[in-house]
C-alpha atoms as a PDB file:
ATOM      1  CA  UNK A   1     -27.310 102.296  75.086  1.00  0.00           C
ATOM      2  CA  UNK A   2     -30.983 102.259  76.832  1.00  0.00           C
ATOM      3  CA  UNK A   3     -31.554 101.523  80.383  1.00  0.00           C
ATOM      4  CA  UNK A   4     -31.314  98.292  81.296  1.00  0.00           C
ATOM      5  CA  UNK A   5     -35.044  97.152  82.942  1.00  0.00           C
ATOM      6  CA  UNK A   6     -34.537  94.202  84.911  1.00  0.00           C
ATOM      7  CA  UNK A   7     -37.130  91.321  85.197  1.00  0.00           C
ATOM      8  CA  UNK A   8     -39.095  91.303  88.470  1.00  0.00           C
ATOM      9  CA  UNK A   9     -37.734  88.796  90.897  1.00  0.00           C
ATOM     10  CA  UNK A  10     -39.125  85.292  91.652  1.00  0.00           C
ATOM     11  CA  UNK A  11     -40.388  84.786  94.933  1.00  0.00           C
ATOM     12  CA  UNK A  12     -38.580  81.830  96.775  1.00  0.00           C
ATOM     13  CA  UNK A  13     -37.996  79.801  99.807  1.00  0.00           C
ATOM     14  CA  UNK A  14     -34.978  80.868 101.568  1.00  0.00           C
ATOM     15  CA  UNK A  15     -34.058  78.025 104.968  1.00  0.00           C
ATOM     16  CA  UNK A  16     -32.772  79.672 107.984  1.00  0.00           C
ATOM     17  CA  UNK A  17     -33.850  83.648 107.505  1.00  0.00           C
ATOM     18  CA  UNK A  18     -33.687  85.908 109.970  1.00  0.00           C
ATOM     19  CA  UNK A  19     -36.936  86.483 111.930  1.00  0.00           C
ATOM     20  CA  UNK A  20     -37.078  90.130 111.053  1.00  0.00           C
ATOM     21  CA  UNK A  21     -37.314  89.416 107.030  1.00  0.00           C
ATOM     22  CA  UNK A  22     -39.896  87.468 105.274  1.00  0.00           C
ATOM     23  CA  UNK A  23     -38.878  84.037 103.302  1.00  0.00           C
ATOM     24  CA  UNK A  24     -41.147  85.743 100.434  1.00  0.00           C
ATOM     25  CA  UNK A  25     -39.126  89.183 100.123  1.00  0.00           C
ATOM     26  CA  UNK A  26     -35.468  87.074 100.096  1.00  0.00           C
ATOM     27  CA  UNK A  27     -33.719  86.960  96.604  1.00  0.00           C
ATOM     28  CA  UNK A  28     -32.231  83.528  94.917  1.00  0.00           C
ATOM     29  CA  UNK A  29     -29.439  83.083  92.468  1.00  0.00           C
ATOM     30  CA  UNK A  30     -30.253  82.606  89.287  1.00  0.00           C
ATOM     31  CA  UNK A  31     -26.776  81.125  88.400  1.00  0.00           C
ATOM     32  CA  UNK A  32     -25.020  78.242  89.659  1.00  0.00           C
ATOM     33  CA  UNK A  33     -25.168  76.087  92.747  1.00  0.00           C
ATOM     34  CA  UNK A  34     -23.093  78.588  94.835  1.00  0.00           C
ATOM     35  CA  UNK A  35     -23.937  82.387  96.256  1.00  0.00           C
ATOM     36  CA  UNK A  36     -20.801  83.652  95.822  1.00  0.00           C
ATOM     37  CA  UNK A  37     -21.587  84.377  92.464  1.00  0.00           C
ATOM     38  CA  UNK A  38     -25.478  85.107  91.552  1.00  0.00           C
ATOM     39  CA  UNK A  39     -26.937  87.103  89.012  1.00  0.00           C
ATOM     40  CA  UNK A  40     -29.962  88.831  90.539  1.00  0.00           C
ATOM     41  CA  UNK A  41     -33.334  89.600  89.287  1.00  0.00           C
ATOM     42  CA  UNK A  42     -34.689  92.911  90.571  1.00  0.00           C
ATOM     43  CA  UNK A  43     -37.001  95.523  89.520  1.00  0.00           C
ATOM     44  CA  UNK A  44     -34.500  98.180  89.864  1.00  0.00           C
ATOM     45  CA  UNK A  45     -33.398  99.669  86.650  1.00  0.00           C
ATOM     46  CA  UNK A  46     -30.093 101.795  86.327  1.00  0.00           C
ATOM     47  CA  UNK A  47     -30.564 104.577  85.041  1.00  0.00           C
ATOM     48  CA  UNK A  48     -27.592 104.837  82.131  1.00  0.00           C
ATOM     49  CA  UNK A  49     -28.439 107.211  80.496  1.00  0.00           C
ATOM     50  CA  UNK A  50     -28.047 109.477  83.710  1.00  0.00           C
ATOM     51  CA  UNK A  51     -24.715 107.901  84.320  1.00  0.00           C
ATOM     52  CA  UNK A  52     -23.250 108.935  81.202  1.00  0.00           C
ATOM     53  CA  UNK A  53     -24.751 112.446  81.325  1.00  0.00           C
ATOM     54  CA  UNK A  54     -23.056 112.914  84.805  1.00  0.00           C
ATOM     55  CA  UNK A  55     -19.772 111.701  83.485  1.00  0.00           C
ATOM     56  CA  UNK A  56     -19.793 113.752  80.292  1.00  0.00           C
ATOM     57  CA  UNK A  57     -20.980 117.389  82.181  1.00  0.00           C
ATOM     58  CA  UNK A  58     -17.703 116.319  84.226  1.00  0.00           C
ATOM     59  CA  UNK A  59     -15.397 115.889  82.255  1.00  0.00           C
ATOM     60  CA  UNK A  60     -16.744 119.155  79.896  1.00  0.00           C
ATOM     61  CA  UNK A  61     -16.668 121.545  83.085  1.00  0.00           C
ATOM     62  CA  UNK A  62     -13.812 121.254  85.134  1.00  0.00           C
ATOM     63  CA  UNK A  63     -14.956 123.424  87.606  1.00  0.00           C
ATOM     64  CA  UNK A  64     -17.975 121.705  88.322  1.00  0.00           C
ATOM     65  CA  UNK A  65     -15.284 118.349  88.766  1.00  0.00           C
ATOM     66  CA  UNK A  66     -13.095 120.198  91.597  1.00  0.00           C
ATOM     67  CA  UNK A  67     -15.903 121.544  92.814  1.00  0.00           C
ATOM     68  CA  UNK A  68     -17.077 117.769  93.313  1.00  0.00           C
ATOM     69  CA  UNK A  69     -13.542 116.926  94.435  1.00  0.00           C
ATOM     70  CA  UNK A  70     -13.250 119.500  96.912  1.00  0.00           C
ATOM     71  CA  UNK A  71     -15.948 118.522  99.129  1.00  0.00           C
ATOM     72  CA  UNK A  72     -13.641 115.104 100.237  1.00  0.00           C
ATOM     73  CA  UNK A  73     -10.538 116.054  99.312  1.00  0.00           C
ATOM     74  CA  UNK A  74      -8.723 113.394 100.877  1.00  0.00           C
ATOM     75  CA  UNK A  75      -9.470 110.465  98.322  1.00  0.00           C
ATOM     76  CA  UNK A  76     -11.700 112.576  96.049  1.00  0.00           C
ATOM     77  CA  UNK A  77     -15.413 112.081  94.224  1.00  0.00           C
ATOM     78  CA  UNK A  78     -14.464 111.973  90.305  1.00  0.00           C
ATOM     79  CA  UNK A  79     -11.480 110.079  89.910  1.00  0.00           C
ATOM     80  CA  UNK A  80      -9.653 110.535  86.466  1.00  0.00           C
ATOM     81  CA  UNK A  81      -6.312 109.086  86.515  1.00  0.00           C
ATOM     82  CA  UNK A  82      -6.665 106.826  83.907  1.00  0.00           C
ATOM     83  CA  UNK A  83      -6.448 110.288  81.288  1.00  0.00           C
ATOM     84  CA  UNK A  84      -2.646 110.503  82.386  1.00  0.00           C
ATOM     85  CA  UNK A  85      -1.544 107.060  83.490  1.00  0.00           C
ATOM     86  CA  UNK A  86      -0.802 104.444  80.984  1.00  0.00           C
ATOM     87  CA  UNK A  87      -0.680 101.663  83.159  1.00  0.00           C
ATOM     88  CA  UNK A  88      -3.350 101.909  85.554  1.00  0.00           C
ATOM     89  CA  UNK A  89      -6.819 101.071  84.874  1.00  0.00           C
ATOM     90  CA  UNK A  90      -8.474 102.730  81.862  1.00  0.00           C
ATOM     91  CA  UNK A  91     -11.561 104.054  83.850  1.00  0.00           C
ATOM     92  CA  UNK A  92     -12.962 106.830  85.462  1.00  0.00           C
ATOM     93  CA  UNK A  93     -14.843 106.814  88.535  1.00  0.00           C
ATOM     94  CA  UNK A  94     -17.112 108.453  90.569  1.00  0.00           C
ATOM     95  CA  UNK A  95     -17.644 107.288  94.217  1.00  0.00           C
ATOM     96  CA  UNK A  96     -20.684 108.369  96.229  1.00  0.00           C
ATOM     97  CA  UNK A  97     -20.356 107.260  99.739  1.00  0.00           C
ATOM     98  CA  UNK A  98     -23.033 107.921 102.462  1.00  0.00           C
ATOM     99  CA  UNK A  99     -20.449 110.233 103.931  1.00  0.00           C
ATOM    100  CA  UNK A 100     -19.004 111.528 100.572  1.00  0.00           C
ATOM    101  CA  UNK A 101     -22.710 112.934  99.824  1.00  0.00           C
ATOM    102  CA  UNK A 102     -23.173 114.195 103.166  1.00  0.00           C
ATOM    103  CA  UNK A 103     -19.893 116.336 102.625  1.00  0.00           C
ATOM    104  CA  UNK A 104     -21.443 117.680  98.954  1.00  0.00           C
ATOM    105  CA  UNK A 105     -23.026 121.239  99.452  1.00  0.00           C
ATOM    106  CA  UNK A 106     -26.915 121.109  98.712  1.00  0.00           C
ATOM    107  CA  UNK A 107     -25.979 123.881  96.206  1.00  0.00           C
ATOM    108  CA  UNK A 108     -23.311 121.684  94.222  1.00  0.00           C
ATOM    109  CA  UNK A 109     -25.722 118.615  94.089  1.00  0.00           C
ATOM    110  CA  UNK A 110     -28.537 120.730  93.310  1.00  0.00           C
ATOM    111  CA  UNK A 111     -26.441 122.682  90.175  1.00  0.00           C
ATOM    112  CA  UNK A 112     -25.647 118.205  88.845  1.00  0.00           C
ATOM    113  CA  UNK A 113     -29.275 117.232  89.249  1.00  0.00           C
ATOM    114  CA  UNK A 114     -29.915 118.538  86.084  1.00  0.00           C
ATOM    115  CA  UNK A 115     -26.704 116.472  84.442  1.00  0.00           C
ATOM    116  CA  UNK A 116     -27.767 113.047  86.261  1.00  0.00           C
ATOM    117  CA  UNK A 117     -26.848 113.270  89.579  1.00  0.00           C
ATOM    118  CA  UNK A 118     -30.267 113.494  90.812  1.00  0.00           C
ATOM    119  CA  UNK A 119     -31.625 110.269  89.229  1.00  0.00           C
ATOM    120  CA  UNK A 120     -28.288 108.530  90.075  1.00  0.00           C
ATOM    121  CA  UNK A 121     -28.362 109.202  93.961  1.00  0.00           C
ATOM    122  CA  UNK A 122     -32.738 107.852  94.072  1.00  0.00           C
ATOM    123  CA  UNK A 123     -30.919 104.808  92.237  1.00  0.00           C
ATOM    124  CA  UNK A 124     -28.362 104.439  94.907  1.00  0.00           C
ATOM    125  CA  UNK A 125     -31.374 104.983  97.514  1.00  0.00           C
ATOM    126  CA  UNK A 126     -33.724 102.790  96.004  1.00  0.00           C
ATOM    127  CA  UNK A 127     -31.088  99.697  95.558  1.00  0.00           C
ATOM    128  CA  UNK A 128     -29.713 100.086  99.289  1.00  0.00           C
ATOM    129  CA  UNK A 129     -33.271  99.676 100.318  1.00  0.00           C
ATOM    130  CA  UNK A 130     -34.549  97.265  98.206  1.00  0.00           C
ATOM    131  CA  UNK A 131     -31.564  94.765  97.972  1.00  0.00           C
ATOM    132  CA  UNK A 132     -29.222  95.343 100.842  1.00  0.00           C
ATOM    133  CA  UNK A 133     -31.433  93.159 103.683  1.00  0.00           C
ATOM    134  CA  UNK A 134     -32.592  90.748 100.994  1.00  0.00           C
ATOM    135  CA  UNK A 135     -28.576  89.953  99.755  1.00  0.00           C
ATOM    136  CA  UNK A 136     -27.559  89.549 103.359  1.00  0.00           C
ATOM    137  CA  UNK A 137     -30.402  86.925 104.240  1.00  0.00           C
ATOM    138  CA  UNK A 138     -29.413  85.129 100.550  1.00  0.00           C
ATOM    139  CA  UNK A 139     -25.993  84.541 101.998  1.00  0.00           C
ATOM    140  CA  UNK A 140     -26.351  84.251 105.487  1.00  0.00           C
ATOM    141  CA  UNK A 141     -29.432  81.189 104.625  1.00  0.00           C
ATOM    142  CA  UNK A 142     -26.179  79.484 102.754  1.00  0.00           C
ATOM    143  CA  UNK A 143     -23.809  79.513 105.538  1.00  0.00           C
ATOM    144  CA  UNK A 144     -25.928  79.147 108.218  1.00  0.00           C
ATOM    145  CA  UNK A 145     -25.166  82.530 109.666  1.00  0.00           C
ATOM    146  CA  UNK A 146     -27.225  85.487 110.830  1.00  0.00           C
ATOM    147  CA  UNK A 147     -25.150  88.191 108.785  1.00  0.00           C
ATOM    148  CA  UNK A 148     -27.430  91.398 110.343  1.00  0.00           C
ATOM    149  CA  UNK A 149     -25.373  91.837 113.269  1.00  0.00           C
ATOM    150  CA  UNK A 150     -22.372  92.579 111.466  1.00  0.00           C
ATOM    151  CA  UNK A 151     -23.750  94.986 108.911  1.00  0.00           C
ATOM    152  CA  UNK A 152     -26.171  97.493 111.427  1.00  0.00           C
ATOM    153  CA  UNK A 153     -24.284 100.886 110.230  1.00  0.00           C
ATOM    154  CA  UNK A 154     -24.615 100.307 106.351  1.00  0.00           C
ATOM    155  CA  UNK A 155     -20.384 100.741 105.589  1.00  0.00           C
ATOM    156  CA  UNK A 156     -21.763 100.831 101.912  1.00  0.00           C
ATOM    157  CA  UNK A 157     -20.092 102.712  99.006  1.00  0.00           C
ATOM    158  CA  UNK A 158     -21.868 103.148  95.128  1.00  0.00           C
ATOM    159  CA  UNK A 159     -19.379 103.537  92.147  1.00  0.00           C
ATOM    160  CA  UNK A 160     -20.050 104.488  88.773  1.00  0.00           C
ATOM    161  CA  UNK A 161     -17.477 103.192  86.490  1.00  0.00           C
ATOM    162  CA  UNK A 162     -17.384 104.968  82.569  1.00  0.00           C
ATOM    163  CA  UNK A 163     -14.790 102.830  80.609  1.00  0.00           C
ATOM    164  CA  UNK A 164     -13.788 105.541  78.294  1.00  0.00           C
ATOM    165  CA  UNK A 165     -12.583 105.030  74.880  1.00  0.00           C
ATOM    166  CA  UNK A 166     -10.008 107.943  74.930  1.00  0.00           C
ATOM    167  CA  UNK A 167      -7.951 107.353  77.861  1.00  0.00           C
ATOM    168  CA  UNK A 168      -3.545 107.512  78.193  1.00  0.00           C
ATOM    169  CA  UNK A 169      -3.887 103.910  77.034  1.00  0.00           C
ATOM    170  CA  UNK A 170      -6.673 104.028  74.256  1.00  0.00           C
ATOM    171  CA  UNK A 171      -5.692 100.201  72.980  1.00  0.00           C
ATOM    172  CA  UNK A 172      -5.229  98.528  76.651  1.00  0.00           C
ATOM    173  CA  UNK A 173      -7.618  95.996  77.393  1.00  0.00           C
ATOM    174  CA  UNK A 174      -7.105  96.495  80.934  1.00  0.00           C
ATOM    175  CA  UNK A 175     -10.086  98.349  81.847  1.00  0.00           C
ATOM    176  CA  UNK A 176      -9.872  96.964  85.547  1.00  0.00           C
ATOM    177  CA  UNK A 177      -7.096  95.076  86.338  1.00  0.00           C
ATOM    178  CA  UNK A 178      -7.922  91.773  88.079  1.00  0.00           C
ATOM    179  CA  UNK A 179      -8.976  91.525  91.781  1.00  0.00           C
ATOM    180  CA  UNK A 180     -11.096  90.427  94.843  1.00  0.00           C
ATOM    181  CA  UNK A 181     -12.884  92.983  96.551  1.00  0.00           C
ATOM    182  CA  UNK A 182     -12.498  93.360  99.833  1.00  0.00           C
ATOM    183  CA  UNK A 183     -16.283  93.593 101.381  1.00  0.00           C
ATOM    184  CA  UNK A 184     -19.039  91.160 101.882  1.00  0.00           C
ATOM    185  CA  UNK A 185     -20.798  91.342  98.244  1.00  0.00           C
ATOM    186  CA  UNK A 186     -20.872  93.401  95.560  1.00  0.00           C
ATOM    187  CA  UNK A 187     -23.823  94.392  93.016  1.00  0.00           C
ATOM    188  CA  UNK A 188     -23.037  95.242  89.444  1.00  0.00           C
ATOM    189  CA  UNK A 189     -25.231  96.818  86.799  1.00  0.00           C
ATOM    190  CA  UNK A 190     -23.800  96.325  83.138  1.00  0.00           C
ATOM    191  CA  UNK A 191     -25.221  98.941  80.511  1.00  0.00           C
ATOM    192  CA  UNK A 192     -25.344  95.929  77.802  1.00  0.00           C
ATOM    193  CA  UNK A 193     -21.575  95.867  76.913  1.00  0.00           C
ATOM    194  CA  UNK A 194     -19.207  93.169  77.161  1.00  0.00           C
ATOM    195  CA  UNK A 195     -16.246  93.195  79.191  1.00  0.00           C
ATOM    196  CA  UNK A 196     -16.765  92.001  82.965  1.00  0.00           C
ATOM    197  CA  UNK A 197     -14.913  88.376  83.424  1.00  0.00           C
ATOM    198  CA  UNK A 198     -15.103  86.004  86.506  1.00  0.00           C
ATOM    199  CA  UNK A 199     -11.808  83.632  87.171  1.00  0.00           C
ATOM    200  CA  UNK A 200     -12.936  79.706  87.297  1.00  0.00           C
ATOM    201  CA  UNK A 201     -13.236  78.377  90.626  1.00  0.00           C
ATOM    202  CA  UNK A 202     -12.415  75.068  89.298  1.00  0.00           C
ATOM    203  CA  UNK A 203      -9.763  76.630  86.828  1.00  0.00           C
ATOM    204  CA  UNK A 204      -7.796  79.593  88.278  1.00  0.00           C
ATOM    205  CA  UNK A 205      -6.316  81.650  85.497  1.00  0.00           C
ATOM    206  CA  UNK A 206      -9.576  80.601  83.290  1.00  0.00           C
ATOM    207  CA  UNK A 207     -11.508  83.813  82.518  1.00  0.00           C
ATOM    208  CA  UNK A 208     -15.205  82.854  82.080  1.00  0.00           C
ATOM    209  CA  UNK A 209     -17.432  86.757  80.605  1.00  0.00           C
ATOM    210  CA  UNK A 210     -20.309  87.329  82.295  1.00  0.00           C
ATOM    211  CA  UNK A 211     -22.832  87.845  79.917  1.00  0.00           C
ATOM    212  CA  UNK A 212     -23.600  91.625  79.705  1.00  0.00           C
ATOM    213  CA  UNK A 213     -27.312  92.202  79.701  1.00  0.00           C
ATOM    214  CA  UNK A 214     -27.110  90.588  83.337  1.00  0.00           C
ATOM    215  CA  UNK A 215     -26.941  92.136  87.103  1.00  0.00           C
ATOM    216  CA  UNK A 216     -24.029  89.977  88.955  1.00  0.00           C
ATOM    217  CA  UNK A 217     -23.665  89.681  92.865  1.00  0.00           C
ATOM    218  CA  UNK A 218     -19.724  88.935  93.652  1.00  0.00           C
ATOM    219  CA  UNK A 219     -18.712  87.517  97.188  1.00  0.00           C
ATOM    220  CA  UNK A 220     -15.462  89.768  98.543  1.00  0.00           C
ATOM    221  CA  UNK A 221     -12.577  88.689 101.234  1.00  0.00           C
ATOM    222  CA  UNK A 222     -15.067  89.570 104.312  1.00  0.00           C
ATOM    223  CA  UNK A 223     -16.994  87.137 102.878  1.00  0.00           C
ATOM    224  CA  UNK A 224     -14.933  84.065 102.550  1.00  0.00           C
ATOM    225  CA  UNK A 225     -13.587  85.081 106.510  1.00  0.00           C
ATOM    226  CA  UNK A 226     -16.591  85.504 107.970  1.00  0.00           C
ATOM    227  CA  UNK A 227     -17.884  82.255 106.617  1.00  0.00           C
ATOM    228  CA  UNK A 228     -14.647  80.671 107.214  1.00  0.00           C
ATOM    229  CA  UNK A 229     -14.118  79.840 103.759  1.00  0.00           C
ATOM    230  CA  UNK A 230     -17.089  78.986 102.827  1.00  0.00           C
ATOM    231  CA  UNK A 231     -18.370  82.014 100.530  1.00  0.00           C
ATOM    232  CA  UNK A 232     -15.347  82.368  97.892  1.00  0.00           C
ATOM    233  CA  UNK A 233     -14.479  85.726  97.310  1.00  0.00           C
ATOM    234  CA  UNK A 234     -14.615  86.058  93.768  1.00  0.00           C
ATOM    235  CA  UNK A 235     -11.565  87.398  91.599  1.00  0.00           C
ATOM    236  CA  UNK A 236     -12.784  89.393  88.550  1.00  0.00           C
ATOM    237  CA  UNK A 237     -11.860  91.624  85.848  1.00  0.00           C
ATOM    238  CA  UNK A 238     -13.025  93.924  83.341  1.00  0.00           C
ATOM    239  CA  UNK A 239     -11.980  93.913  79.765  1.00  0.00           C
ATOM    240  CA  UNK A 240     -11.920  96.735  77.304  1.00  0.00           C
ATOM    241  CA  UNK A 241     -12.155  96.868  73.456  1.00  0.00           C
ATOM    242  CA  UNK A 242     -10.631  99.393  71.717  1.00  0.00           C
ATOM    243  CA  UNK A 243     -12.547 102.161  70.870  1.00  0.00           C
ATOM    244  CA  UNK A 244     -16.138 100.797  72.643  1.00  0.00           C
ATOM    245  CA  UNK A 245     -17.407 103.294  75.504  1.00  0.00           C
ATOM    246  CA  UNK A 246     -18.891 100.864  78.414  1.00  0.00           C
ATOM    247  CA  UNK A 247     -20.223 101.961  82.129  1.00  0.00           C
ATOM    248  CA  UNK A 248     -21.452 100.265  84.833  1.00  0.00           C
ATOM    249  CA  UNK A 249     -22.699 100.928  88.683  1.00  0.00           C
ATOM    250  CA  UNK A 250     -21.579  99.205  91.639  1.00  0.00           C
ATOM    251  CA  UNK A 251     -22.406  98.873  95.050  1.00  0.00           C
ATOM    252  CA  UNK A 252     -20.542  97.756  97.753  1.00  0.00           C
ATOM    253  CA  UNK A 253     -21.492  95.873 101.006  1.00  0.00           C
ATOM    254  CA  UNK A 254     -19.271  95.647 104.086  1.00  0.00           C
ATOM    255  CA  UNK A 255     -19.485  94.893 107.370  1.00  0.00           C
ATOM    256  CA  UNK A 256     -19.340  97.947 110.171  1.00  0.00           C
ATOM    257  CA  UNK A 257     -15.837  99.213 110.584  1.00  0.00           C
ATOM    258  CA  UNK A 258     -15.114  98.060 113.792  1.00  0.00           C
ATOM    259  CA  UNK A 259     -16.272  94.875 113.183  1.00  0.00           C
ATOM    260  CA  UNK A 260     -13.463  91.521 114.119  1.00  0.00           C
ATOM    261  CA  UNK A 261     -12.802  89.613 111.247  1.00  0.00           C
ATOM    262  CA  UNK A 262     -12.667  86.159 112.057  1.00  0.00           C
ATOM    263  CA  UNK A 263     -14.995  83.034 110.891  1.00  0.00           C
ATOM    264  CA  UNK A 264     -18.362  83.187 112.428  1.00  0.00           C
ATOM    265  CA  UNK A 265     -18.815  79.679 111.803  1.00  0.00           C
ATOM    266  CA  UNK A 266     -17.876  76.543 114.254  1.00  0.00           C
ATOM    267  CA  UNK A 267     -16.267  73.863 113.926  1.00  0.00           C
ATOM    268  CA  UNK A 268     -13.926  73.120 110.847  1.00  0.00           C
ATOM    269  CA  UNK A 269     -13.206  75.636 108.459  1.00  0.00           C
ATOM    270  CA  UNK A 270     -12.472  74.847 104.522  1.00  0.00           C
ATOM    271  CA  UNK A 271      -8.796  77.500 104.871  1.00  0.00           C
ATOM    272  CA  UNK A 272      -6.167  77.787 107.316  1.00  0.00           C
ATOM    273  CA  UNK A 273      -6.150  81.364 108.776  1.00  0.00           C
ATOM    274  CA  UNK A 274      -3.104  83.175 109.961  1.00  0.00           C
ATOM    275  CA  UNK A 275      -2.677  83.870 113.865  1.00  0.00           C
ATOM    276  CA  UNK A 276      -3.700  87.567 112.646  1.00  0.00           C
ATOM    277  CA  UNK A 277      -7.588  86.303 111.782  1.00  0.00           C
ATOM    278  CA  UNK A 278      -7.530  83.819 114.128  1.00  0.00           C
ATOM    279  CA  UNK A 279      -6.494  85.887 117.134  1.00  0.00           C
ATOM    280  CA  UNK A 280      -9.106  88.615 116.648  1.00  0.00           C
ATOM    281  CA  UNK A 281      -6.408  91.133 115.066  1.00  0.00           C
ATOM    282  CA  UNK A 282      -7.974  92.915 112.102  1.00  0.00           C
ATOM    283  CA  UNK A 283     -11.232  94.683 112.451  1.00  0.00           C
ATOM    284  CA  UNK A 284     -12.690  95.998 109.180  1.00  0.00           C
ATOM    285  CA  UNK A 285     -11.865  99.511 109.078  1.00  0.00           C
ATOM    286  CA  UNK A 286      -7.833  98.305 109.405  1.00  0.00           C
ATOM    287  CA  UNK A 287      -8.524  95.951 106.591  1.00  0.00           C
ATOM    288  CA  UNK A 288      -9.977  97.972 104.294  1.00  0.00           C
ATOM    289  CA  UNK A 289      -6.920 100.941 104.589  1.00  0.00           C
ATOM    290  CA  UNK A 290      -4.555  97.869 104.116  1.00  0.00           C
ATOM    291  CA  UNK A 291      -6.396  96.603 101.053  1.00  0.00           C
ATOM    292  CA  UNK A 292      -6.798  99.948  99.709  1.00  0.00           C
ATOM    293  CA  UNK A 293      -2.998 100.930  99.339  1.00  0.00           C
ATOM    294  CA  UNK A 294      -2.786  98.538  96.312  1.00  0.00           C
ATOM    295  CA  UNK A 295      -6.484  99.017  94.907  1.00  0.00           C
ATOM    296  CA  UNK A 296      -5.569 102.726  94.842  1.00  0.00           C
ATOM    297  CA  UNK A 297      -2.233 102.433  93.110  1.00  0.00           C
ATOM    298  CA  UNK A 298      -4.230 100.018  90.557  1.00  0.00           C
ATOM    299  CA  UNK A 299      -6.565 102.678  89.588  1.00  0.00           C
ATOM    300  CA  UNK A 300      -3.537 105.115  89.196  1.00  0.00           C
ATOM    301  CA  UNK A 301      -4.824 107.300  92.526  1.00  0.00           C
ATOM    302  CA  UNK A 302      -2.007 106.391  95.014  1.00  0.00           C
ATOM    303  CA  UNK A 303       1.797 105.473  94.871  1.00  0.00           C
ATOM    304  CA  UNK A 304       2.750 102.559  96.904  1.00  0.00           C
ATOM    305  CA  UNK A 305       4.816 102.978  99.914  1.00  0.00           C
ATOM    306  CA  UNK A 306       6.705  99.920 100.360  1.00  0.00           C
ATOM    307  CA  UNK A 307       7.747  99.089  97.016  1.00  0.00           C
ATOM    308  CA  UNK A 308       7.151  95.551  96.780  1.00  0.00           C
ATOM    309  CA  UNK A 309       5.840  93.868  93.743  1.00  0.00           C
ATOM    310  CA  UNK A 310       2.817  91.789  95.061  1.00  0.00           C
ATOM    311  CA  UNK A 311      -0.731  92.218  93.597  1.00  0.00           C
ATOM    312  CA  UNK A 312      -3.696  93.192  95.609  1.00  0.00           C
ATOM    313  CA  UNK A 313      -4.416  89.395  96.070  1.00  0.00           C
ATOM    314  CA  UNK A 314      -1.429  88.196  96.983  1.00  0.00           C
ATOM    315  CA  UNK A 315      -1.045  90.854  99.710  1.00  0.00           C
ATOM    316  CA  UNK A 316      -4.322  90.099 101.382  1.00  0.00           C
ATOM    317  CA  UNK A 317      -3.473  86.275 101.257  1.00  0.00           C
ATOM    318  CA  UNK A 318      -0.133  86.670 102.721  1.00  0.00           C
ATOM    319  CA  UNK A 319      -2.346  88.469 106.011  1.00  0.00           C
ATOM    320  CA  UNK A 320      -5.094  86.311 106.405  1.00  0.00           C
ATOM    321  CA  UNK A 321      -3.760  82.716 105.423  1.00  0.00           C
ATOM    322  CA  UNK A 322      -1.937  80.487 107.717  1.00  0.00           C
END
């Protein structure tokens, strides 16, 4: 599959944007009449071919995979779970935090730049600075909110996903099982293959694909609180065919760990929040280690501890609706 070269964006007016970014430099949607889903036109191209070279010197030199894991060894870099578990999602991932690369030795990265890893991380660097400040004014200018002070320590995290053909389940079409993410928005690059679904808003339990040549911007649960509802955070999924290699890149946007999440906006809010929300009793960092107990047993990397049979939705709805 070739890189995917994006078309340059069109320059818009953007109503309420912070004094510190220009109207001209803001993105727009391209889809629909909300911003909690968007695809985005950008200049940014991800570099694919990278990504799969990355993914296929790790999984041909184990060493040079534990060597990756070793430098965070409590959640790991190169996550392959999916090779001996059935039931989770048929992916492997590699996540590249700010802190997760600060934690790789200069030697290690240096001995990958040759596989991928060099290109990947200037594509990580060059989409934080690009798009990060311009997707924050987009969806603060729709709720009327000033989203800046809430994201000043960049709590950001970049996944590549590689949707391998030849994992413990090699006819599941669960290649990521479906789910809300829990930040403020999410950026997606598709290498041209089908797969990624949205749920109707209008419809719940009607899967609409998103079409695969296209760069999608998802809303997540810090969203719809902070807005008090009004930014939906957007349950997707991604399908798999049988046999059909796919990979994509994500990045995710959250606001700073200790931030309180509660609705930022006055008045009436479109959802009822529990006492918890509404009483300034989760902060971000507590949410995310909450939400990440079921995200991590979906993608086969954690056991659950309480044994109950909810889904990673239904959990977080149980917390923050009244």
């Amino acid at each position: 599959m070739a890189e995917i070269a994006i078309p340059p964006a069109t320059a818009v007016a953007v109503n309420n944007v912070p004094a510190h970014i220009k109207a001209e430099q803001a993105l727009a949607p391209s889809l629909s009449d909300t911003a909690d889903v968007a695809f985005l036109d950008s200049s940014v191209k991800a570099p694919f071919n990278s990504i799969r070279q990355l993914f296929d010197h790790l999984r041909a030199n184990p060493e040079a995979a534990d060597a990756l894991n070793a430098s965070y060894p409590s959640r790991g870099v190169f996550k392959t779970a999916a090779f001996n578990n059935s039931i989770s999602d048929q992916k492997l991932t590699i996540d590249i935090s700010p802190n997760r690369l600060t934690r790789i030795p200069a030697g290690l990265q240096s001995s990958l730049s040759s596989h991928g890893f060099g290109e990947v991380i200037e594509f990580f660097k060059e989409l934080t600075t690009k798009h990060l400040d311009q997707m924050l004014v987009m969806l603060g200018a729709t709720v009327g909110v000033d989203l800046f002070p809430l994201h000043q320590s960049r709590n950001i995290n970049f996944r590549l996903c590689d949707y391998a053909p030849d994992t413990a389940a090699p006819q599941s079409e669960n290649g990521c099982g479906a789910h809300r993410d829990y930040g403020t928005f999410s950026i997606i690059f598709q290498d041209g293959t089908a797969g990624l679904e949205i749920e109707s808003a209008s419809q719940p339990s009607e899967w609409l694909p998103v079409p695969a040549d296209k760069v999608v911007v998802l809303c997540g649960w810090c969203a719809f609180i902070v807005s008090g509802g009004e930014l939906r955070a957007v349950r997707h999924r991604v399908r798999r065919q049988a046999g059909v290699r796919r990979l994509s890149a994500v990045l995710f946007v959250a606001p700073d760990l200790d931030v309180v999440l509660k609705p930022v906006i006055s008045g009436d809010h479109t959802v009822q929040f529990s006492s918890e929300v509404l009483e300034s009793k989760v902060n971000v960092g507590w949410f995310k280690e909450f939400m990440g107990k079921r995200w991590r047993w979906r993608e086969g990397n954690a056991l659950l501890q309480d044994g109950e049979d909810l889904t990673q939705d239904e959990d977080i709805e149980r917390l923050i609706l009244g």
